[in-house]
PDB file of N, CA and C in Angstrom:
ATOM      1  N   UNK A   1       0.830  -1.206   0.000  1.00  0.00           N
ATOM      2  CA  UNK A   1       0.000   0.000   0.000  1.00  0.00           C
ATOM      3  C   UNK A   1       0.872   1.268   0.000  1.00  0.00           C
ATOM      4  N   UNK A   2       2.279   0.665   1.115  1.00  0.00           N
ATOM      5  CA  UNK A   2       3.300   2.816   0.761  1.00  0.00           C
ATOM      6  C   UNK A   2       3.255   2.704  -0.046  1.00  0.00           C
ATOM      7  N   UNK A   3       3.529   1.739  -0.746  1.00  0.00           N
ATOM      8  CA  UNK A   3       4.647   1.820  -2.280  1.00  0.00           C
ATOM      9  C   UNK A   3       3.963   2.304  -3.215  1.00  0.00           C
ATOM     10  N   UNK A   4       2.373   1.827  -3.358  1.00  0.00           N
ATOM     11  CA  UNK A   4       1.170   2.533  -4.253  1.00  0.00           C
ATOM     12  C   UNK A   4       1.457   4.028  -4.099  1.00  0.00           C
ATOM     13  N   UNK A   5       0.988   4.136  -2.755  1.00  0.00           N
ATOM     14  CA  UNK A   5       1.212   6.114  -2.594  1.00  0.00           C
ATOM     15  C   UNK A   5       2.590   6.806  -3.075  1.00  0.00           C
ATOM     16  N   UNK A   6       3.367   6.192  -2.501  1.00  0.00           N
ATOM     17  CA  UNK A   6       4.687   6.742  -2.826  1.00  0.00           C
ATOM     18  C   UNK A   6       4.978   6.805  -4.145  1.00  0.00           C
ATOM     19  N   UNK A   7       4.053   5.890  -5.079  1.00  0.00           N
ATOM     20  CA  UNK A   7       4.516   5.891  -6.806  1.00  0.00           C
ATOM     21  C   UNK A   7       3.710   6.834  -6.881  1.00  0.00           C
ATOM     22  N   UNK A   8       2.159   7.258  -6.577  1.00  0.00           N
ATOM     23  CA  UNK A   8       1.295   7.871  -7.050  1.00  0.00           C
ATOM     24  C   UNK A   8       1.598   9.503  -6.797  1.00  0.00           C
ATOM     25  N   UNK A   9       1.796   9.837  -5.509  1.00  0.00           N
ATOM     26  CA  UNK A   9       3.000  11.401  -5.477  1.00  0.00           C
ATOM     27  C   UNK A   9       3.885  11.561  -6.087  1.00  0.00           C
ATOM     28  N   UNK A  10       4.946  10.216  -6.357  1.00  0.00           N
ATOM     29  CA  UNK A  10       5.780  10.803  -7.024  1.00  0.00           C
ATOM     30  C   UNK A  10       5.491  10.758  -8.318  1.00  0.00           C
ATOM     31  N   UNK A  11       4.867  10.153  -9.436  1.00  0.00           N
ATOM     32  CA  UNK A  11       4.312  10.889 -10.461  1.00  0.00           C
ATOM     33  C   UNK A  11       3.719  11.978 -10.613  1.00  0.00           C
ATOM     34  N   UNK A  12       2.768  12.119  -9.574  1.00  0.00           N
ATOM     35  CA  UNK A  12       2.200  13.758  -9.365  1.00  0.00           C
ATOM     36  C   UNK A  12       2.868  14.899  -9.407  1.00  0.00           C
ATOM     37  N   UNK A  13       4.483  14.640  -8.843  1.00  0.00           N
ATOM     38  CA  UNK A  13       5.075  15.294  -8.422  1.00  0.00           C
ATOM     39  C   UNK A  13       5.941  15.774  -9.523  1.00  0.00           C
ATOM     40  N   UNK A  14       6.145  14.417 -10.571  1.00  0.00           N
ATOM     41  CA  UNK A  14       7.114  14.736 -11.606  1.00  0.00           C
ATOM     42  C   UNK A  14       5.987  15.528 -12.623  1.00  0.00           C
ATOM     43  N   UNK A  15       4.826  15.386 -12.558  1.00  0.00           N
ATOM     44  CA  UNK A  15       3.566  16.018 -13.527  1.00  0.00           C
ATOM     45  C   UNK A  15       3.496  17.192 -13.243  1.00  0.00           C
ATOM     46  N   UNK A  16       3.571  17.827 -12.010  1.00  0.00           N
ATOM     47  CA  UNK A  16       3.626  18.733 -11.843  1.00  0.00           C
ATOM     48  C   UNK A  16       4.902  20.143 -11.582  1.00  0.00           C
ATOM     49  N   UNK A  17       6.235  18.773 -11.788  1.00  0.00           N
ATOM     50  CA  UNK A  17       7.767  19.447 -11.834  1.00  0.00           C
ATOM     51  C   UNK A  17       7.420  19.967 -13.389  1.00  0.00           C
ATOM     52  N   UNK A  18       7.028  19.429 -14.185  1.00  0.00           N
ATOM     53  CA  UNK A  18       6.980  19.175 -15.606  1.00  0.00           C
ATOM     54  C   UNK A  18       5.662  20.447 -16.057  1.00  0.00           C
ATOM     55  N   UNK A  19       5.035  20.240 -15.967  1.00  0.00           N
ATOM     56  CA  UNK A  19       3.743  21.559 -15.838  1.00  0.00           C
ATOM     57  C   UNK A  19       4.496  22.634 -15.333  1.00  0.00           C
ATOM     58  N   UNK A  20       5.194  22.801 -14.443  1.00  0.00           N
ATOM     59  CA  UNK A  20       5.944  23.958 -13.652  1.00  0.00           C
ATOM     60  C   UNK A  20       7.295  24.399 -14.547  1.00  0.00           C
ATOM     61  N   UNK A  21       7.617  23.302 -15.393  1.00  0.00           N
ATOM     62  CA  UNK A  21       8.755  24.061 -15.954  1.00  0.00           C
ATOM     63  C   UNK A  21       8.201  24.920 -16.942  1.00  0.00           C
ATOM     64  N   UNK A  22       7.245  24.518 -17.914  1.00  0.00           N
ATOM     65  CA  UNK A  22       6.539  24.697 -19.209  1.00  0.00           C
ATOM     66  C   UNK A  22       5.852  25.960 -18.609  1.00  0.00           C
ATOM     67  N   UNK A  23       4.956  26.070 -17.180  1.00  0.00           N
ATOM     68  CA  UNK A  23       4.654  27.516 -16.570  1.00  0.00           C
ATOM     69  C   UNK A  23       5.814  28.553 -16.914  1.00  0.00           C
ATOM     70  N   UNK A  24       7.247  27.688 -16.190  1.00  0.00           N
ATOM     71  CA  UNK A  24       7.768  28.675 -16.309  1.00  0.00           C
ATOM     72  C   UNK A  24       8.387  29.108 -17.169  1.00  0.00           C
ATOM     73  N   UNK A  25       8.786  28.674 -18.229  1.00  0.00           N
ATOM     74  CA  UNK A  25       9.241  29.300 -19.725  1.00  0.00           C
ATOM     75  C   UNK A  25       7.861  29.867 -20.168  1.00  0.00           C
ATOM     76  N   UNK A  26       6.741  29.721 -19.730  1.00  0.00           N
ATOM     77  CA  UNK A  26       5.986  30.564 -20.306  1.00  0.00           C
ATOM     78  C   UNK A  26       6.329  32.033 -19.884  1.00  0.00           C
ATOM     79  N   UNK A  27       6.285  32.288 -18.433  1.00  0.00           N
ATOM     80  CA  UNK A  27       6.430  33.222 -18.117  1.00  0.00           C
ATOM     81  C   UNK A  27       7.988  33.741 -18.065  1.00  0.00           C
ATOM     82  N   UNK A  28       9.003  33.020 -18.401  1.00  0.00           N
ATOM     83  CA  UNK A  28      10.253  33.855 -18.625  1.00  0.00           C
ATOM     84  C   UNK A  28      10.493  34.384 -19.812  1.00  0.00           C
ATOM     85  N   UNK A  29       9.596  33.729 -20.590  1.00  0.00           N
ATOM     86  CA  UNK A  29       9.153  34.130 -22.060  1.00  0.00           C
ATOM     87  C   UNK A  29       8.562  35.853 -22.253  1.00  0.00           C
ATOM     88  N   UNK A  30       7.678  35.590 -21.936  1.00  0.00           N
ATOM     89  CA  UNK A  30       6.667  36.296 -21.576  1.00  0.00           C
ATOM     90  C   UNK A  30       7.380  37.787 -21.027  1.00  0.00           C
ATOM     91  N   UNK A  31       8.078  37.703 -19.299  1.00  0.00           N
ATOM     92  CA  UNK A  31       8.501  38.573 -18.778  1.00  0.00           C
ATOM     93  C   UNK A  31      10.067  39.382 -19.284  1.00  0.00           C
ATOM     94  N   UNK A  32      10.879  38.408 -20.418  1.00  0.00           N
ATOM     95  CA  UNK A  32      11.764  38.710 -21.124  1.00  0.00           C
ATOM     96  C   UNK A  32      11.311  39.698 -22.539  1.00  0.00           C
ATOM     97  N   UNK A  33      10.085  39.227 -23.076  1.00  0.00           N
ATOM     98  CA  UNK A  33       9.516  40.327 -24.212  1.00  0.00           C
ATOM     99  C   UNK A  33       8.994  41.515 -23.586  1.00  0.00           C
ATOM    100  N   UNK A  34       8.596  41.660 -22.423  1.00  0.00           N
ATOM    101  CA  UNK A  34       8.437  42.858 -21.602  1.00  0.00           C
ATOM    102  C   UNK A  34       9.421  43.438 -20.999  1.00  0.00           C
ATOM    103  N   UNK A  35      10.508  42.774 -20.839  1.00  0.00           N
ATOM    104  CA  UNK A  35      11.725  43.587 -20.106  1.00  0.00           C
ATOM    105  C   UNK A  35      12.585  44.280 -21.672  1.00  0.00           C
ATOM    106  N   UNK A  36      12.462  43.407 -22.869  1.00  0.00           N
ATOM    107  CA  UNK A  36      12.606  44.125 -23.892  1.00  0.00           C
ATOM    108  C   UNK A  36      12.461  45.132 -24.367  1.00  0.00           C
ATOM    109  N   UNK A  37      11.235  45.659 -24.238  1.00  0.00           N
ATOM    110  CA  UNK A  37      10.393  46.349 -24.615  1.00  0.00           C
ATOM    111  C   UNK A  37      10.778  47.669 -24.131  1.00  0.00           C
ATOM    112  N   UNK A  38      10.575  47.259 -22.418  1.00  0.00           N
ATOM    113  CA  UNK A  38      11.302  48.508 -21.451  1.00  0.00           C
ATOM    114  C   UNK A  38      12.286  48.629 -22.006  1.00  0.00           C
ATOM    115  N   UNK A  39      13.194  48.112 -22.063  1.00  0.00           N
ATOM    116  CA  UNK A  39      14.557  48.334 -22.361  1.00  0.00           C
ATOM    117  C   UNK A  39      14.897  49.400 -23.805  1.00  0.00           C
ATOM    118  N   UNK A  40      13.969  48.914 -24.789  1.00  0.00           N
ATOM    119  CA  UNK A  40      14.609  49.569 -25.713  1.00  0.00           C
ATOM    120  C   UNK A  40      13.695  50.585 -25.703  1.00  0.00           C
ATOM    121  N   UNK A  41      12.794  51.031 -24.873  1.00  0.00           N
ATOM    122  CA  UNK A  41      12.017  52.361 -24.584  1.00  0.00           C
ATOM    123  C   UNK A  41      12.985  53.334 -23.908  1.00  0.00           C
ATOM    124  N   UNK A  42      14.064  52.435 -23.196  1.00  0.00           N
ATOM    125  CA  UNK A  42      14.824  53.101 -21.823  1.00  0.00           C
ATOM    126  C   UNK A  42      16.010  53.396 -22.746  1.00  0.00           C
ATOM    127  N   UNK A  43      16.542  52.802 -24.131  1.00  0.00           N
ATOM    128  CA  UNK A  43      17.332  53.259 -24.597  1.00  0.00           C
ATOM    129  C   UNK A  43      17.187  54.734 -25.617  1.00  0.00           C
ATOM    130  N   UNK A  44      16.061  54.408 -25.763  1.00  0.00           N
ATOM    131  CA  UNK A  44      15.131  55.877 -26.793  1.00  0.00           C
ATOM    132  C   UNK A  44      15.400  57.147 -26.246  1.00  0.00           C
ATOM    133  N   UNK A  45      15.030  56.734 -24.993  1.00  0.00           N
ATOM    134  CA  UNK A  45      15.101  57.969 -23.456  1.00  0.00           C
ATOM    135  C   UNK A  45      16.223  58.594 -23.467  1.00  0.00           C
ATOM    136  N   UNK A  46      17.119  57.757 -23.115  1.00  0.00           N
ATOM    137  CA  UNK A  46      18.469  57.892 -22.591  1.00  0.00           C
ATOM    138  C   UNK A  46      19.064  58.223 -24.002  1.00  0.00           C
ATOM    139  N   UNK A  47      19.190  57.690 -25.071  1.00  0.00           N
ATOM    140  CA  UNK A  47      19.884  58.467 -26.697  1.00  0.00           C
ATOM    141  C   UNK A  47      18.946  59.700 -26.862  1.00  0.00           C
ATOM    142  N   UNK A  48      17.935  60.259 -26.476  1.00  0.00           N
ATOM    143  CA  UNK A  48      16.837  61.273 -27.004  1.00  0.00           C
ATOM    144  C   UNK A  48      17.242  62.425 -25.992  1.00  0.00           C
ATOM    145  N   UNK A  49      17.879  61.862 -24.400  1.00  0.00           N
ATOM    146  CA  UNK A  49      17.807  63.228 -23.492  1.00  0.00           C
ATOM    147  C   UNK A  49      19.484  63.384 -23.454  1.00  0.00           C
ATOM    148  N   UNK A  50      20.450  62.509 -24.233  1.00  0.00           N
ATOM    149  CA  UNK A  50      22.294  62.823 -24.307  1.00  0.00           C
ATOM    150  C   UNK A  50      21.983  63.626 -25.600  1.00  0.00           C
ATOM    151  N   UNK A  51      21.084  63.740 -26.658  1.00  0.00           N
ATOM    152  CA  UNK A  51      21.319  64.202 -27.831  1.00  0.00           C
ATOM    153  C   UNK A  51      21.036  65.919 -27.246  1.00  0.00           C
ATOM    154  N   UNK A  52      19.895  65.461 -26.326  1.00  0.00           N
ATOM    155  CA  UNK A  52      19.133  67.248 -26.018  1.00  0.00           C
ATOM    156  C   UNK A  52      20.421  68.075 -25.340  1.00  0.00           C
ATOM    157  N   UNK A  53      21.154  66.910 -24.580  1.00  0.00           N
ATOM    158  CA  UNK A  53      22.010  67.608 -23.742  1.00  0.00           C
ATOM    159  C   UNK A  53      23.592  68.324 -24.228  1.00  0.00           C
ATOM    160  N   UNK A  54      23.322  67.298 -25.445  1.00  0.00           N
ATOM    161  CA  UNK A  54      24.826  67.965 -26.170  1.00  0.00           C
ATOM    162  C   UNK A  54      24.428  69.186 -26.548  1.00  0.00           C
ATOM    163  N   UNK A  55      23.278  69.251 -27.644  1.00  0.00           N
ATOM    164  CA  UNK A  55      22.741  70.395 -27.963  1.00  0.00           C
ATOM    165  C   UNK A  55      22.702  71.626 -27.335  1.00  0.00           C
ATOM    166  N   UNK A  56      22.182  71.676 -25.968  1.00  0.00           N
ATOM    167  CA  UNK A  56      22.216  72.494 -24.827  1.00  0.00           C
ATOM    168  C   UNK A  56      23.688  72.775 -24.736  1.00  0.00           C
ATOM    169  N   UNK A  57      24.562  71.987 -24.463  1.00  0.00           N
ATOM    170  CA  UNK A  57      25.939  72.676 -24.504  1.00  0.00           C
ATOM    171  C   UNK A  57      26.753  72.987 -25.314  1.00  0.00           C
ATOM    172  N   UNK A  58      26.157  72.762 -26.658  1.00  0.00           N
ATOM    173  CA  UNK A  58      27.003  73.242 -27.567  1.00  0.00           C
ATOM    174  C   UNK A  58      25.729  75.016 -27.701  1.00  0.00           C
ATOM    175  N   UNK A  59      25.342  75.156 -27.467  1.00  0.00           N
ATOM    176  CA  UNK A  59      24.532  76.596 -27.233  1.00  0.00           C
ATOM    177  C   UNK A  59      24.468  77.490 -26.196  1.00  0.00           C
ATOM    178  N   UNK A  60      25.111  76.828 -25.047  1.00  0.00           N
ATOM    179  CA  UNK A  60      25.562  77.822 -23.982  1.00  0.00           C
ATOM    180  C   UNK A  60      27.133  78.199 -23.826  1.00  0.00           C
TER     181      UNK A  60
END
């Protein structure tokens, strides 16, 4: 009778190691095309306010 339970968790367990990985490449997926996104918004920023700033000092 352990040995039943003990097989039956541990399949559960590998079903659900296995479901949990596939969760989680979903969501590293997922949270990597959004950190992208930021990122090259944050590079727009940052090349858009060094361009303003040269400008500014080449005029004062």
């Amino acid at each position: 009778m352990m040995v039943l339970i003990r097989r039956s968790v541990g399949g559960y367990l590998d079903l659900m190691i296995h479901l949990g990985k596939k969760e989680l490449l979903n969501l590293v997926t997922e949270m990597v095309g959004k950190v992208r996104k930021e990122l090259y918004f944050l590079m727009v920023i940052v090349v858009v306010v060094s361009t303003l700033l040269r400008i500014l000092e080449r005029n004062s």
